[in-house]
N, C-alpha and C. Protein backbone atom coordinates (compact mmCIF):
# COMPACT_ATOMS: atom_id res chain seq x y z
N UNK A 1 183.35 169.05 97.49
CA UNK A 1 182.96 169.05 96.09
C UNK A 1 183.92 169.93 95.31
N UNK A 2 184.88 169.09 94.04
CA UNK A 2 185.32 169.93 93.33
C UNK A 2 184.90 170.16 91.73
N UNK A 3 184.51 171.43 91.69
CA UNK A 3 183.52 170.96 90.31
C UNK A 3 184.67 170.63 89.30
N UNK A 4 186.41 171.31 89.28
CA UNK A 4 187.18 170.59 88.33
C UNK A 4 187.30 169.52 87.87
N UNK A 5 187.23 168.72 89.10
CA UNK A 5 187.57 167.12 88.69
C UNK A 5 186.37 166.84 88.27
N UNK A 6 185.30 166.97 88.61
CA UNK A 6 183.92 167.17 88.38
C UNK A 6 183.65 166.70 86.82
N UNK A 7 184.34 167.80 86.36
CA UNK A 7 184.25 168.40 85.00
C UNK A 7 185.25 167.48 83.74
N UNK A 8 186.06 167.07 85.03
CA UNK A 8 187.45 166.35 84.05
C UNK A 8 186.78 164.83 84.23
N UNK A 9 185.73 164.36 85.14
CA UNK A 9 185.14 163.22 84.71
C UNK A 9 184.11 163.23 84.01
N UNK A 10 183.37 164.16 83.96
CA UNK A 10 182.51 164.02 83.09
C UNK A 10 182.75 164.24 80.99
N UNK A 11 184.28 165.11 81.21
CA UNK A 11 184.96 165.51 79.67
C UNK A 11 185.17 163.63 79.75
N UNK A 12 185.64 162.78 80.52
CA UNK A 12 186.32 161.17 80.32
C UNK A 12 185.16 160.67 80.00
N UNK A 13 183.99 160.74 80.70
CA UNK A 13 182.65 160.01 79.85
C UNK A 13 182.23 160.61 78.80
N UNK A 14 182.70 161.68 78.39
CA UNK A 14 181.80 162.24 76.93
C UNK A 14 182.84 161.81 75.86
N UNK A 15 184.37 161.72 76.40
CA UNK A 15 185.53 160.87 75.34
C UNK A 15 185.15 159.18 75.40
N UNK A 16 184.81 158.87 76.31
CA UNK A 16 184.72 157.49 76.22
C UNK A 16 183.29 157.19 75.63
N UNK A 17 182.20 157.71 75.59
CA UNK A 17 180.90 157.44 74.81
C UNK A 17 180.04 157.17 75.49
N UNK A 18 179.65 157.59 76.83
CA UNK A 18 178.91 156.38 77.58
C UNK A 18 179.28 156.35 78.96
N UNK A 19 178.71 156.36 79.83
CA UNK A 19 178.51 156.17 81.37
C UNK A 19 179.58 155.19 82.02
N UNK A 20 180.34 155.80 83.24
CA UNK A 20 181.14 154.98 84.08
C UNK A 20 180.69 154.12 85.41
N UNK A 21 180.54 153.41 85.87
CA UNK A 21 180.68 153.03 87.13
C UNK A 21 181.68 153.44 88.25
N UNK A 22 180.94 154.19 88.91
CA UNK A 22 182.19 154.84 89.90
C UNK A 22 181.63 153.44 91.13
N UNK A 23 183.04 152.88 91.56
CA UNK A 23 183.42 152.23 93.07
C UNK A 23 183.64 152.40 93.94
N UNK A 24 184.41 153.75 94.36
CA UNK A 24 184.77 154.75 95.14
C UNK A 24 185.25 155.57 94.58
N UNK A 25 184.89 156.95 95.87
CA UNK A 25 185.24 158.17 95.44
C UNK A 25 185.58 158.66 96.78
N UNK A 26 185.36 160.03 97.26
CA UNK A 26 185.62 160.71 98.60
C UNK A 26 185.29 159.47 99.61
N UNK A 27 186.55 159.37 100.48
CA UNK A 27 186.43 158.70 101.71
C UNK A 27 187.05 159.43 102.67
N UNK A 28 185.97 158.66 104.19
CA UNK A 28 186.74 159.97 105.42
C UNK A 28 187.52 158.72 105.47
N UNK A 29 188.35 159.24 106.87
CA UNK A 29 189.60 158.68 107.37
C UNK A 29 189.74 157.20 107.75
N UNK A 30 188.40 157.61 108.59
CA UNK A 30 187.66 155.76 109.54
C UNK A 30 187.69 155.09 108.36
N UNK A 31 186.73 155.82 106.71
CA UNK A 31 186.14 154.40 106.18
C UNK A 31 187.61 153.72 105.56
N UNK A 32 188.56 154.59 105.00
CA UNK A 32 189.85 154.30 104.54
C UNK A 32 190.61 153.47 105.37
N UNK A 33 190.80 153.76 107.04
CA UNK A 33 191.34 152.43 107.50
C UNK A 33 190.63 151.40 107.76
N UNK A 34 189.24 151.50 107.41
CA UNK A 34 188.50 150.20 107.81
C UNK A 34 189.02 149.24 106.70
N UNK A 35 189.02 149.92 105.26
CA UNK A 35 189.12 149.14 104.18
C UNK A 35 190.50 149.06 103.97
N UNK A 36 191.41 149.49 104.42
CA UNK A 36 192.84 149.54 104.56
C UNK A 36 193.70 150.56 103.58
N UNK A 37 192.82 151.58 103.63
CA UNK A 37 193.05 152.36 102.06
C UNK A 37 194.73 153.02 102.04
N UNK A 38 195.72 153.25 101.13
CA UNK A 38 196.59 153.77 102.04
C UNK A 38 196.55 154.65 102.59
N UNK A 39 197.64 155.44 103.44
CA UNK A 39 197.32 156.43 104.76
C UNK A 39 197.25 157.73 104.08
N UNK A 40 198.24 158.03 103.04
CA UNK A 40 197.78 159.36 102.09
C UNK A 40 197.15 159.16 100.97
N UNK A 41 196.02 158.56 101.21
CA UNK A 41 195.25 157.94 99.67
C UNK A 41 194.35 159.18 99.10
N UNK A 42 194.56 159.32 97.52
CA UNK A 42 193.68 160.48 97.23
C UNK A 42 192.27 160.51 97.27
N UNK A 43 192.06 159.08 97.58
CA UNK A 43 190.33 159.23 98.39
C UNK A 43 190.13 160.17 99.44
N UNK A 44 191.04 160.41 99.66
CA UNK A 44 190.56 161.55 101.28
C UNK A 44 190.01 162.77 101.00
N UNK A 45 190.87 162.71 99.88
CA UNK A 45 190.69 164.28 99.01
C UNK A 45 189.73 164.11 97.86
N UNK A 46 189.84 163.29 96.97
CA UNK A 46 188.85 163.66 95.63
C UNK A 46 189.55 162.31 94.48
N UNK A 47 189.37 161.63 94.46
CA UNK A 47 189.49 160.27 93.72
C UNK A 47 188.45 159.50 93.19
N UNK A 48 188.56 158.68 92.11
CA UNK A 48 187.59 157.54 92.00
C UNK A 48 188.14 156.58 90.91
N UNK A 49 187.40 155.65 91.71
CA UNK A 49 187.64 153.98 91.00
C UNK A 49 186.73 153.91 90.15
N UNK A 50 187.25 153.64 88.76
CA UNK A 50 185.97 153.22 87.84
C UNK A 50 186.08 152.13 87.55
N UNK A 51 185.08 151.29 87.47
CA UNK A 51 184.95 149.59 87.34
C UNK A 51 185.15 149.23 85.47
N UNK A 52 185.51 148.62 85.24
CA UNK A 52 186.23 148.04 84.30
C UNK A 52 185.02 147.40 83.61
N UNK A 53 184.31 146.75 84.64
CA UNK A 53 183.68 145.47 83.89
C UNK A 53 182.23 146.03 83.04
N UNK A 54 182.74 145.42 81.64
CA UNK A 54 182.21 145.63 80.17
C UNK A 54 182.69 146.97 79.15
N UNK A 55 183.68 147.44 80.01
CA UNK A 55 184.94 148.18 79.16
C UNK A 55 186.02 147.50 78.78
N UNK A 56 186.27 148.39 77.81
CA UNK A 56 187.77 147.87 77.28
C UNK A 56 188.34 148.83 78.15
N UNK A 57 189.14 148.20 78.40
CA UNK A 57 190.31 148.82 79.71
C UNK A 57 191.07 150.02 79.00
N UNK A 58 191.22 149.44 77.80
CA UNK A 58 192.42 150.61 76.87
C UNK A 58 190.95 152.04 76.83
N UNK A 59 190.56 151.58 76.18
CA UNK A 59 190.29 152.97 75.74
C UNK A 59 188.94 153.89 77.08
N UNK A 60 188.88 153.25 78.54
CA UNK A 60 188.47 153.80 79.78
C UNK A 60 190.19 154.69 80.03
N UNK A 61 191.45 154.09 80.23
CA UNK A 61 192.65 154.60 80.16
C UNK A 61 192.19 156.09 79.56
N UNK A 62 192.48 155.75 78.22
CA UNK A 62 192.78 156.55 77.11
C UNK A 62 191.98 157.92 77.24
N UNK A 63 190.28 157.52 77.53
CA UNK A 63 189.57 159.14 77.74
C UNK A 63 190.04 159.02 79.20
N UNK A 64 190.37 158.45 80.36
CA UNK A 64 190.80 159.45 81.54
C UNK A 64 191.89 160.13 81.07
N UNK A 65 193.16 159.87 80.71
CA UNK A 65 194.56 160.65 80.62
C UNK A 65 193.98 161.53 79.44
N UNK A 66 193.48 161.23 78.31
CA UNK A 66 193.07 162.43 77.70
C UNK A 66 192.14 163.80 77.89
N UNK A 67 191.33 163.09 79.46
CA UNK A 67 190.13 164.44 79.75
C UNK A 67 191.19 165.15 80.85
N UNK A 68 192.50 164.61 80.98
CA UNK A 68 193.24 165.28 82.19
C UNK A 68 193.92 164.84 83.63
N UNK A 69 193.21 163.72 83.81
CA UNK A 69 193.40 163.25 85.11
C UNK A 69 194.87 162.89 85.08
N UNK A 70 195.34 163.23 86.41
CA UNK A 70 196.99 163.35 86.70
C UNK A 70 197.36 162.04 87.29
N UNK A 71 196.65 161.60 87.94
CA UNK A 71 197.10 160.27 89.03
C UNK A 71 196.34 159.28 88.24
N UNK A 72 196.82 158.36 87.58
CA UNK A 72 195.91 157.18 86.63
C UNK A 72 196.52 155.76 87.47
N UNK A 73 195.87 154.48 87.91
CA UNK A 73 196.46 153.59 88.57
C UNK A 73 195.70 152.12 87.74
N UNK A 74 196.42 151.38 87.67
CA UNK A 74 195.54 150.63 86.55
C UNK A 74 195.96 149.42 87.32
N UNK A 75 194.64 148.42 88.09
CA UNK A 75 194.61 147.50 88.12
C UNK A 75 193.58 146.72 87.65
N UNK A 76 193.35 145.68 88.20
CA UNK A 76 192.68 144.41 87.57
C UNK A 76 191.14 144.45 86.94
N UNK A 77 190.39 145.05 88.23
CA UNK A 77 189.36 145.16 87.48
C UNK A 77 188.51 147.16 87.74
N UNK A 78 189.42 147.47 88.07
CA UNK A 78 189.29 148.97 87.67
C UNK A 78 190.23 149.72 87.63
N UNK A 79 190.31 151.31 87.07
CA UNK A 79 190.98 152.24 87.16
C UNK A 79 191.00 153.34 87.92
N UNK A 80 192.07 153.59 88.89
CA UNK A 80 191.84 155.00 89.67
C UNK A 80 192.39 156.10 88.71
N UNK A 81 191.48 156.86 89.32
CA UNK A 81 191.91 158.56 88.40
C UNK A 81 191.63 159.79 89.52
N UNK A 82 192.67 160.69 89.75
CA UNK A 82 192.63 161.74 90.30
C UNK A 82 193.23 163.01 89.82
N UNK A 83 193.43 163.89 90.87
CA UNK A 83 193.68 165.26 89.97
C UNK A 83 194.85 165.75 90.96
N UNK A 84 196.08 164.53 91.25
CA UNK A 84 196.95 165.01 91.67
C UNK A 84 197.92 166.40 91.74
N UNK A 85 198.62 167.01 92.01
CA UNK A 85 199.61 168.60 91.74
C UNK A 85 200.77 167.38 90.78
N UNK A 86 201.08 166.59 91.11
CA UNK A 86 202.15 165.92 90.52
C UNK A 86 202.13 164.48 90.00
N UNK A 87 201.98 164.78 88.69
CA UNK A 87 202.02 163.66 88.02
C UNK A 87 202.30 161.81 88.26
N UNK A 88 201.36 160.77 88.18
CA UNK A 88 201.99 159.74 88.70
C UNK A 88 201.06 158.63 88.28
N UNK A 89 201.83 157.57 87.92
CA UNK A 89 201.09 156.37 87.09
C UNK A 89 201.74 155.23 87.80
N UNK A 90 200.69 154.40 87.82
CA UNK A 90 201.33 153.07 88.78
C UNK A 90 200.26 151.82 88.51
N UNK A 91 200.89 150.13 88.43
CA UNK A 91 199.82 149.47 88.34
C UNK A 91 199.83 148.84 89.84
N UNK A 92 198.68 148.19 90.26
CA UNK A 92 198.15 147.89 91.45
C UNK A 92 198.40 145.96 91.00
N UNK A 93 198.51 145.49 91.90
CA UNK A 93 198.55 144.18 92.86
C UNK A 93 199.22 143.81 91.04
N UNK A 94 198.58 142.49 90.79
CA UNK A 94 199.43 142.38 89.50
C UNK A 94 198.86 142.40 88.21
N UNK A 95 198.32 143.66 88.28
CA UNK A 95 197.84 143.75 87.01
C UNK A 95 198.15 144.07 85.82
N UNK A 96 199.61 144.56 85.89
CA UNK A 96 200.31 145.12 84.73
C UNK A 96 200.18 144.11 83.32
N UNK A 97 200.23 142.89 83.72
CA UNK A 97 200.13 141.99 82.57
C UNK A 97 198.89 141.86 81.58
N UNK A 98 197.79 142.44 82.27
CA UNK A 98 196.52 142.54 82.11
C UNK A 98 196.64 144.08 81.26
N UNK A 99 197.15 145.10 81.51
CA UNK A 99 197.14 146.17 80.78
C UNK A 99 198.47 146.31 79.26
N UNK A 100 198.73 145.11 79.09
CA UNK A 100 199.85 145.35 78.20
C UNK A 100 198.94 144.80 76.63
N UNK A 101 199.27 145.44 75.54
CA UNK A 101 198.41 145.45 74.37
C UNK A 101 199.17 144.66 73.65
């Protein structure tokens, strides 16, 4: 339990207006290769997927990078957000086309 990130998701739901759907969050090792997660995935440590569906994608984005979160990953039908040491943004399978305004 880290109450930071804690704190930096709950500042993303009080910017965004309204309650998230978390998909995943902390995973041990087993459940990550069961699901094929990658091998240094920040699920191990403190991550979560928030589900997309009946958000606008832009502005779920917009309060995560604005409440702080360092690691933002934007695919299709959700967003990962973590509290990486080093900065890093990436889109997943092919969703980039889906996040362009």
């Amino acid at each position: 339990f880290d109450p930071k990130i804690m704190d930096t998701l709950q500042q993303a739901r009080t910017q965004f207006g309204g309650p998230f759907t978390i998909t995943s969050g902390h995973r041990s090792a087993e459940h990550n290769r069961k699901i094929n997660g990658a091998i240094y995935s920040q699920h191990l440590y403190l991550a979560f997927d928030i589900s997309l569906n009946g958000h606008d994608r832009h502005e779920v984005f917009d309060a995560c990078k604005s409440a702080g979160f360092t690691g933002l990953g934007l695919y299709r039908d959700f967003i990962h957000v973590d509290s990486r040491s080093r900065p890093n943004f990436w889109y997943g399978d092919d969703a980039k086309k889906l996040w362009k305004k």
